[in-house]
N, C-alpha and C. Protein backbone atom coordinates (compact mmCIF):
# COMPACT_ATOMS: atom_id res chain seq x y z
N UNK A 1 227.03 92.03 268.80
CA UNK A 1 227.60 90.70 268.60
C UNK A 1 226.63 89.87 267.77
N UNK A 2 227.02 89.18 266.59
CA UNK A 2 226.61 88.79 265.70
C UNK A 2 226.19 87.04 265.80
N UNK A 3 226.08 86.82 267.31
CA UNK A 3 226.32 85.08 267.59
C UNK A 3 224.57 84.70 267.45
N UNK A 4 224.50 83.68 266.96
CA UNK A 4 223.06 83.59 266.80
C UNK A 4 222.97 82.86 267.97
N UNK A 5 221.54 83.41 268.59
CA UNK A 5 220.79 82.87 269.86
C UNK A 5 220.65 81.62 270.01
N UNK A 6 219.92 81.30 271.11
CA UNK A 6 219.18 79.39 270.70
C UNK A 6 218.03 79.39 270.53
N UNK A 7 217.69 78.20 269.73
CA UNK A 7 216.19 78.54 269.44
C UNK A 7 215.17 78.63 270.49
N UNK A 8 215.20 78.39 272.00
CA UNK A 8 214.60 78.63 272.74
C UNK A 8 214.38 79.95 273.20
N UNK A 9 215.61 81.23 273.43
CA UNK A 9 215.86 82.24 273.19
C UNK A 9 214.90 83.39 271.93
N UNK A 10 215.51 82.86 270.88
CA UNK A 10 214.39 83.05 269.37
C UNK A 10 213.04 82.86 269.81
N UNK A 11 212.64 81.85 270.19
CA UNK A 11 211.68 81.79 270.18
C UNK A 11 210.31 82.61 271.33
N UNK A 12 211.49 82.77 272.55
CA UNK A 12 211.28 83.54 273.58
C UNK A 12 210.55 84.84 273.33
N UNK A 13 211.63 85.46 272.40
CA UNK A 13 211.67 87.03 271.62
C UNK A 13 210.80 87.14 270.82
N UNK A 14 210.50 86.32 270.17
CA UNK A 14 209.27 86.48 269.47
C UNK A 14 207.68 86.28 269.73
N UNK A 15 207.48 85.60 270.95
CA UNK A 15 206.69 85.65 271.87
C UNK A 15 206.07 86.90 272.54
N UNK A 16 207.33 87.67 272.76
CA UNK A 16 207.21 88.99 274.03
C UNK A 16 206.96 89.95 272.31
N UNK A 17 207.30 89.70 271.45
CA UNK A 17 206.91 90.94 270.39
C UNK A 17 205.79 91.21 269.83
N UNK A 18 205.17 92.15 270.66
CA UNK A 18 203.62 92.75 270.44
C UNK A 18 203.83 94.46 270.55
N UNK A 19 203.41 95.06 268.96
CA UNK A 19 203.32 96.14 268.41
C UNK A 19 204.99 96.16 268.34
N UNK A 20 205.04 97.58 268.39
CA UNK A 20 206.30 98.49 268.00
C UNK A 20 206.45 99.73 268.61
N UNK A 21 208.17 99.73 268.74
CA UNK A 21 208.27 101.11 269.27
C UNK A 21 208.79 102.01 268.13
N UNK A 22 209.24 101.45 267.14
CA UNK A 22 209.39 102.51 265.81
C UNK A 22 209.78 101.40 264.75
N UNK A 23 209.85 102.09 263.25
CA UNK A 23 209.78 101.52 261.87
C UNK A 23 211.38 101.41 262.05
N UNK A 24 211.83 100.29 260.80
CA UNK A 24 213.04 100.84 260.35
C UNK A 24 213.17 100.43 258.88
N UNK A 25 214.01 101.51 258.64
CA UNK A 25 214.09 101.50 256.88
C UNK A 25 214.84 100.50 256.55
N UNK A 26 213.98 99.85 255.50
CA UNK A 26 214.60 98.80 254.76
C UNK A 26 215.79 99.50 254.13
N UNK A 27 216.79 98.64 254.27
CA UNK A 27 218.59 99.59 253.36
C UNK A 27 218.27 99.99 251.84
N UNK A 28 217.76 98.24 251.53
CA UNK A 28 217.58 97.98 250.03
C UNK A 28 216.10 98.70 249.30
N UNK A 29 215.67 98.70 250.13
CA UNK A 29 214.36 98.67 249.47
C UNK A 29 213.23 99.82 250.32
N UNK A 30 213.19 100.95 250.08
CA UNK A 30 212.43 101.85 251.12
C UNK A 30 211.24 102.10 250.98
N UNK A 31 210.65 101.49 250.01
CA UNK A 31 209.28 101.04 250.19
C UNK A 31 208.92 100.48 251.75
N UNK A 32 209.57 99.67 252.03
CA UNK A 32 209.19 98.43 253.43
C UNK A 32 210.20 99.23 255.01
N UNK A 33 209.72 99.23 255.67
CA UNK A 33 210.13 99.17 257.08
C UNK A 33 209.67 98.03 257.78
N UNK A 34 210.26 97.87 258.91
CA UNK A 34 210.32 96.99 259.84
C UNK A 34 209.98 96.87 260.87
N UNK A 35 209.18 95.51 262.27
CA UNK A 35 209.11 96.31 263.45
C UNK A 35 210.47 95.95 264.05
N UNK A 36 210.07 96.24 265.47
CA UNK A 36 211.20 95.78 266.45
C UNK A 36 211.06 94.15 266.44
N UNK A 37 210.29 93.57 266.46
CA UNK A 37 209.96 92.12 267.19
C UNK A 37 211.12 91.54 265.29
N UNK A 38 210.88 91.67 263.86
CA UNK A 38 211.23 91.56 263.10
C UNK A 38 213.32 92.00 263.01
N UNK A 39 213.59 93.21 263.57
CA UNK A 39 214.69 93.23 263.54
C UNK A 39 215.45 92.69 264.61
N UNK A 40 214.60 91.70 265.78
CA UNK A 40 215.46 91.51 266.88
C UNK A 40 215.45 90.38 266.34
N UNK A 41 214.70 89.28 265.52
CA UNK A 41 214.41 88.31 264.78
C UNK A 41 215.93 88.32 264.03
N UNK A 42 216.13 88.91 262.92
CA UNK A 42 217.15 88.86 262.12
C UNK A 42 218.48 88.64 262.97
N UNK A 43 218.18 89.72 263.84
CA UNK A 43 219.91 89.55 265.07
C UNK A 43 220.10 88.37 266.08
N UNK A 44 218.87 88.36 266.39
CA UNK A 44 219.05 86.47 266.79
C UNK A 44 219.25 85.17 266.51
N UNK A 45 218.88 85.22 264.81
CA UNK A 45 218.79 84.23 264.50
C UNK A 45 220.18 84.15 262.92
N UNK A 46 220.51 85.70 263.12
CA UNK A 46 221.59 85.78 262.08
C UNK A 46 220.69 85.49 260.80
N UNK A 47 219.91 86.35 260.46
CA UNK A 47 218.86 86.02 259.83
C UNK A 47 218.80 87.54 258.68
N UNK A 48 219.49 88.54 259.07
CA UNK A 48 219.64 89.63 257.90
C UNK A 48 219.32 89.24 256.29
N UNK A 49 219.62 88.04 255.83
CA UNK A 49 219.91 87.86 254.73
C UNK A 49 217.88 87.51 254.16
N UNK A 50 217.26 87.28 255.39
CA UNK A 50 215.92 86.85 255.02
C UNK A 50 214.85 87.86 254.84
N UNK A 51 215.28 89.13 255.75
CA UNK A 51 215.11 90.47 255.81
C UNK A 51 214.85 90.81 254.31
N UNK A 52 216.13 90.90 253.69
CA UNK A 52 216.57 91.31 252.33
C UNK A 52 215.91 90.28 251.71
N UNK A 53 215.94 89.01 251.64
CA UNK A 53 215.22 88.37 250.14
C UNK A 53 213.87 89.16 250.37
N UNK A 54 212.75 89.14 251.52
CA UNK A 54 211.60 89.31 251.69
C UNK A 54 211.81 91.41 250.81
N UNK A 55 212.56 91.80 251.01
CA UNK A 55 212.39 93.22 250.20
C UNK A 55 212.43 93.01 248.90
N UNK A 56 213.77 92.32 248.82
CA UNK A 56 214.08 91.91 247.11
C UNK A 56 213.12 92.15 246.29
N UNK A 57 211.76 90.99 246.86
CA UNK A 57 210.66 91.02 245.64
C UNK A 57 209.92 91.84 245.53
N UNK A 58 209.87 93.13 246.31
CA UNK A 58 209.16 94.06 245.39
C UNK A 58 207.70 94.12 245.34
N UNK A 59 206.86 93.09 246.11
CA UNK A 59 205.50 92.57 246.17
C UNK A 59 204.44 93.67 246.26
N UNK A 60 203.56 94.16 245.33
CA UNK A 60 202.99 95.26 246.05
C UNK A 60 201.39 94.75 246.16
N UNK A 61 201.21 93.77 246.99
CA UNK A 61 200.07 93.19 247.33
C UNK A 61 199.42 93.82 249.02
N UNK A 62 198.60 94.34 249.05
CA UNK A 62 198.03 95.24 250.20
C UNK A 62 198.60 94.53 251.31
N UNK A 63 198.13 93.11 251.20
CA UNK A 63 198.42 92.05 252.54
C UNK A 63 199.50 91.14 251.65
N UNK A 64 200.68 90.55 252.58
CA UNK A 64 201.47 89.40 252.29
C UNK A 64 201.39 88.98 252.85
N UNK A 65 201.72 87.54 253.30
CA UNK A 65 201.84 86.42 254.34
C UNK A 65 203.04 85.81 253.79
N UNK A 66 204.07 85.82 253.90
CA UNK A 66 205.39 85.25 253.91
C UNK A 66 206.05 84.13 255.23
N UNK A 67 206.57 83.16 254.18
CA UNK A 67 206.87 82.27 255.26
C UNK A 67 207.88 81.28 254.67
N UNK A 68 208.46 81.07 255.70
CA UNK A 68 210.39 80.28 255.43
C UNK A 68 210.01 79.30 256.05
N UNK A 69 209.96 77.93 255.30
CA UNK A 69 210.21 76.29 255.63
C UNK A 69 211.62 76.26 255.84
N UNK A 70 211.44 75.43 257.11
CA UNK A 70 213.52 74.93 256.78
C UNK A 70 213.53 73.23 256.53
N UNK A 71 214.32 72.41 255.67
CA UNK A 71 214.28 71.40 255.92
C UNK A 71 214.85 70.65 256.86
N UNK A 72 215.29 69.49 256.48
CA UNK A 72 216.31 68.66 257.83
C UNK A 72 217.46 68.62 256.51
N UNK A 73 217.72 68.71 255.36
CA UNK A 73 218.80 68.87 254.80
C UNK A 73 219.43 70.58 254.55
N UNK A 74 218.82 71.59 255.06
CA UNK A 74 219.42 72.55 256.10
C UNK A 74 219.10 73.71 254.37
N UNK A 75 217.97 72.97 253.53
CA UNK A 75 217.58 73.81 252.25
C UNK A 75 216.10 74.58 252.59
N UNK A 76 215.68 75.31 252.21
CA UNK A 76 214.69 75.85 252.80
C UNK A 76 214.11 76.38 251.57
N UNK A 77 212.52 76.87 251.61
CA UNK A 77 211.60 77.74 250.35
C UNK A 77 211.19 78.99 251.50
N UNK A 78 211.03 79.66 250.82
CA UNK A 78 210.46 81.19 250.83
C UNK A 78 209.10 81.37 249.99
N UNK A 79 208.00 81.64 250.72
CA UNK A 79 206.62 81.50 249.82
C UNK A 79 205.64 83.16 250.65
N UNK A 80 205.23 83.22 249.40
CA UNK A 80 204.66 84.55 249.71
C UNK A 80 203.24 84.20 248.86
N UNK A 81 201.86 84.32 249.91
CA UNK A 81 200.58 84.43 249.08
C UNK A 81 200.20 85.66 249.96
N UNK A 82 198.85 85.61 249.32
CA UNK A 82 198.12 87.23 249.64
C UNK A 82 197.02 86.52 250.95
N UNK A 83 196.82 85.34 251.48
CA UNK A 83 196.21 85.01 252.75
C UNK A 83 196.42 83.65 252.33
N UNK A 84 196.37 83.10 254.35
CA UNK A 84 196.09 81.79 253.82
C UNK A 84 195.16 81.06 253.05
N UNK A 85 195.51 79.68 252.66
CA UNK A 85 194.75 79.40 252.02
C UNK A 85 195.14 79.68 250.17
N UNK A 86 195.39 81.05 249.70
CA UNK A 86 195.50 81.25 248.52
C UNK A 86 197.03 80.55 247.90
N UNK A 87 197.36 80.45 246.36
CA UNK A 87 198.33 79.68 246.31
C UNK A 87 199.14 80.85 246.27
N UNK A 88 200.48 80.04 246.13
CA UNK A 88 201.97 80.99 246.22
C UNK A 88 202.15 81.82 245.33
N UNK A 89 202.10 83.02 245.19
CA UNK A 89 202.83 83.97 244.02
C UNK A 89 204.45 84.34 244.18
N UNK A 90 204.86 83.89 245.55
CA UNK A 90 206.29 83.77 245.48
C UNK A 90 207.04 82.60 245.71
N UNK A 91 207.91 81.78 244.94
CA UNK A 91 208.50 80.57 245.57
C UNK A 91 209.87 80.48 245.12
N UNK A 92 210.54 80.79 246.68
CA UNK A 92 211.80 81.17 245.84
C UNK A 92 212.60 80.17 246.74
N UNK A 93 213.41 79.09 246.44
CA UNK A 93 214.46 78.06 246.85
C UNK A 93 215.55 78.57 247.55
N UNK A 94 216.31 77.99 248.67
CA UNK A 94 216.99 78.78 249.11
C UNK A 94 218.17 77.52 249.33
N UNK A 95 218.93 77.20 248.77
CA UNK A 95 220.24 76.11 248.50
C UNK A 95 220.61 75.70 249.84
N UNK A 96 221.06 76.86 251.03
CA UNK A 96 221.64 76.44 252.39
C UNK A 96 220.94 77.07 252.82
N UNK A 97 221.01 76.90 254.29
CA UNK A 97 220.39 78.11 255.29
C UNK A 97 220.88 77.31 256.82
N UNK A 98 221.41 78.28 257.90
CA UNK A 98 221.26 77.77 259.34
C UNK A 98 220.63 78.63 259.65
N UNK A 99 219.16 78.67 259.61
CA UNK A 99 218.26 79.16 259.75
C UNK A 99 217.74 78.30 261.18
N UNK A 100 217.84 78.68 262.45
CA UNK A 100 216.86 77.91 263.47
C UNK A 100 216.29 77.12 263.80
N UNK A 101 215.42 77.94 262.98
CA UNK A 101 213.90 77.87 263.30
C UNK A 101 213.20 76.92 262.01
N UNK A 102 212.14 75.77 262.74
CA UNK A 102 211.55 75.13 261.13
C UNK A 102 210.63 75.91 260.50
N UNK A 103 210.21 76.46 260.80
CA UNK A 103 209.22 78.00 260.18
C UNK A 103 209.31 78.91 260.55
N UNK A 104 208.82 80.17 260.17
CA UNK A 104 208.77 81.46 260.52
C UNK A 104 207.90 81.82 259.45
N UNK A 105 207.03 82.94 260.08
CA UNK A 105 205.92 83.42 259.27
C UNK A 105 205.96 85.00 259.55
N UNK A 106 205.62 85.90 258.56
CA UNK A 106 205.65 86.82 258.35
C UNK A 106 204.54 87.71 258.08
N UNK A 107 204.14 88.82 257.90
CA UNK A 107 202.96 90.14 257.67
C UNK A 107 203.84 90.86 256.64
N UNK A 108 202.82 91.44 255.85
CA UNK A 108 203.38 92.88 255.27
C UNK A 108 201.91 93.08 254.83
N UNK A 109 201.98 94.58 255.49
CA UNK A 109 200.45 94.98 255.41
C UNK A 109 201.01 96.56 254.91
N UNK A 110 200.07 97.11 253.73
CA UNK A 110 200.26 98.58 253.25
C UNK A 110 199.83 99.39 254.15
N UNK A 111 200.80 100.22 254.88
CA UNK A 111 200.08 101.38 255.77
C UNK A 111 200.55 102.76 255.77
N UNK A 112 201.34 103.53 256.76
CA UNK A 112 201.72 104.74 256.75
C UNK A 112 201.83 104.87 258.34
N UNK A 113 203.10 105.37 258.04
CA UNK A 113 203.70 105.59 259.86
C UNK A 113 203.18 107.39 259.82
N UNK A 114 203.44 108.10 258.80
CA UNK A 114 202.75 109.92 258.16
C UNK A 114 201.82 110.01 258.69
N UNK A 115 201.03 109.26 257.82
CA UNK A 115 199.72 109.34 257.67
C UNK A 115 199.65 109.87 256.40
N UNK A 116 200.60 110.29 255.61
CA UNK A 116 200.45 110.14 254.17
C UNK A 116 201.37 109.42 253.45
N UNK A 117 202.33 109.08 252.94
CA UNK A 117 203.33 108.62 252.47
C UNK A 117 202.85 106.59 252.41
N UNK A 118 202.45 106.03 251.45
CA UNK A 118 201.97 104.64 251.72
C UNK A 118 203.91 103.88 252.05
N UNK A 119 202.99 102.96 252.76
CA UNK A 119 204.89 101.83 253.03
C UNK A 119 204.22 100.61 253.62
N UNK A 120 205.11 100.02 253.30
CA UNK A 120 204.65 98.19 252.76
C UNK A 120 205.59 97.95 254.85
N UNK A 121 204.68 97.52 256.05
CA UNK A 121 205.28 97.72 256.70
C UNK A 121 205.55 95.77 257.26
N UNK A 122 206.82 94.95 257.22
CA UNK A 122 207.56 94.19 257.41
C UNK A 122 207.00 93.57 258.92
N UNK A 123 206.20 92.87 259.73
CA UNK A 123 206.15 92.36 261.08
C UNK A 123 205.78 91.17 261.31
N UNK A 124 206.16 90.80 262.58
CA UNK A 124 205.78 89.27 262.92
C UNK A 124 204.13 89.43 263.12
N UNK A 125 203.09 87.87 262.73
CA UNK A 125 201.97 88.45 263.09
C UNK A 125 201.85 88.62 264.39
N UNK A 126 202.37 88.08 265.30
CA UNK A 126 201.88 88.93 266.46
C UNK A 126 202.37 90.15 266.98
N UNK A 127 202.36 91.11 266.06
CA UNK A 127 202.92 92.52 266.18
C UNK A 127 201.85 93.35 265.41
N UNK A 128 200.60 92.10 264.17
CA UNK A 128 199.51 93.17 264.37
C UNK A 128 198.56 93.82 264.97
């Protein structure tokens, strides 16, 4: 069921999400997998579509730090640097959004679930 949670709920879930019990393949983009705490994120918050912009770009920076502002006129940015502190190499506008949550912050760190095969792996930080 596709009903988005409340943000108290959301916010709950993302709390209790520390590590992973397995990857999942990005559809679009199979460079990137995902954890659990990240795909229960998307289903709570009806949030799939943020999943996908964050693959879209293609980023092949060792470390990302990605992160979704929402405003109070319901428009939001998408910004991707390589740590805090550094400036944005991604800034991408987002027209609408019922997006939740007033932030959300993101990881993508280069690793390997193999141990050979490199993959850009998608998690909340408290799932590193």
């Amino acid at each position: 069921d596709n009903k988005m949670k409340s943000v108290a709920e959301i916010t709950r879930n993302i709390a209790h999400a520390i590590g992973t019990s397995q990857y999942i393949k990005h559809s679009l983009n199979n460079n990137i997998v995902f954890t659990d705490g990240v795909n229960q994120l998307r289903q709570d918050a009806d949030a799939f579509w943020l999943v996908d912009a964050i693959a879209s770009h293609r980023r092949k920076e060792e470390f990302q730090v990605w992160e979704l502002e929402v405003f109070s006129d319901k428009t939001a940015i998408l910004t991707m640097k390589e740590d805090s502190g550094c400036p944005n190499l991604v800034e991408q506008k987002i027209h609408y959004t019922d997006f939740p949550l007033e932030s959300i912050k993101f990881y993508i760190e280069l690793g390997s679930i193999d141990g050979v095969n490199p993959v850009y792996v998608l998690m909340l930080p408290s799932e590193r």
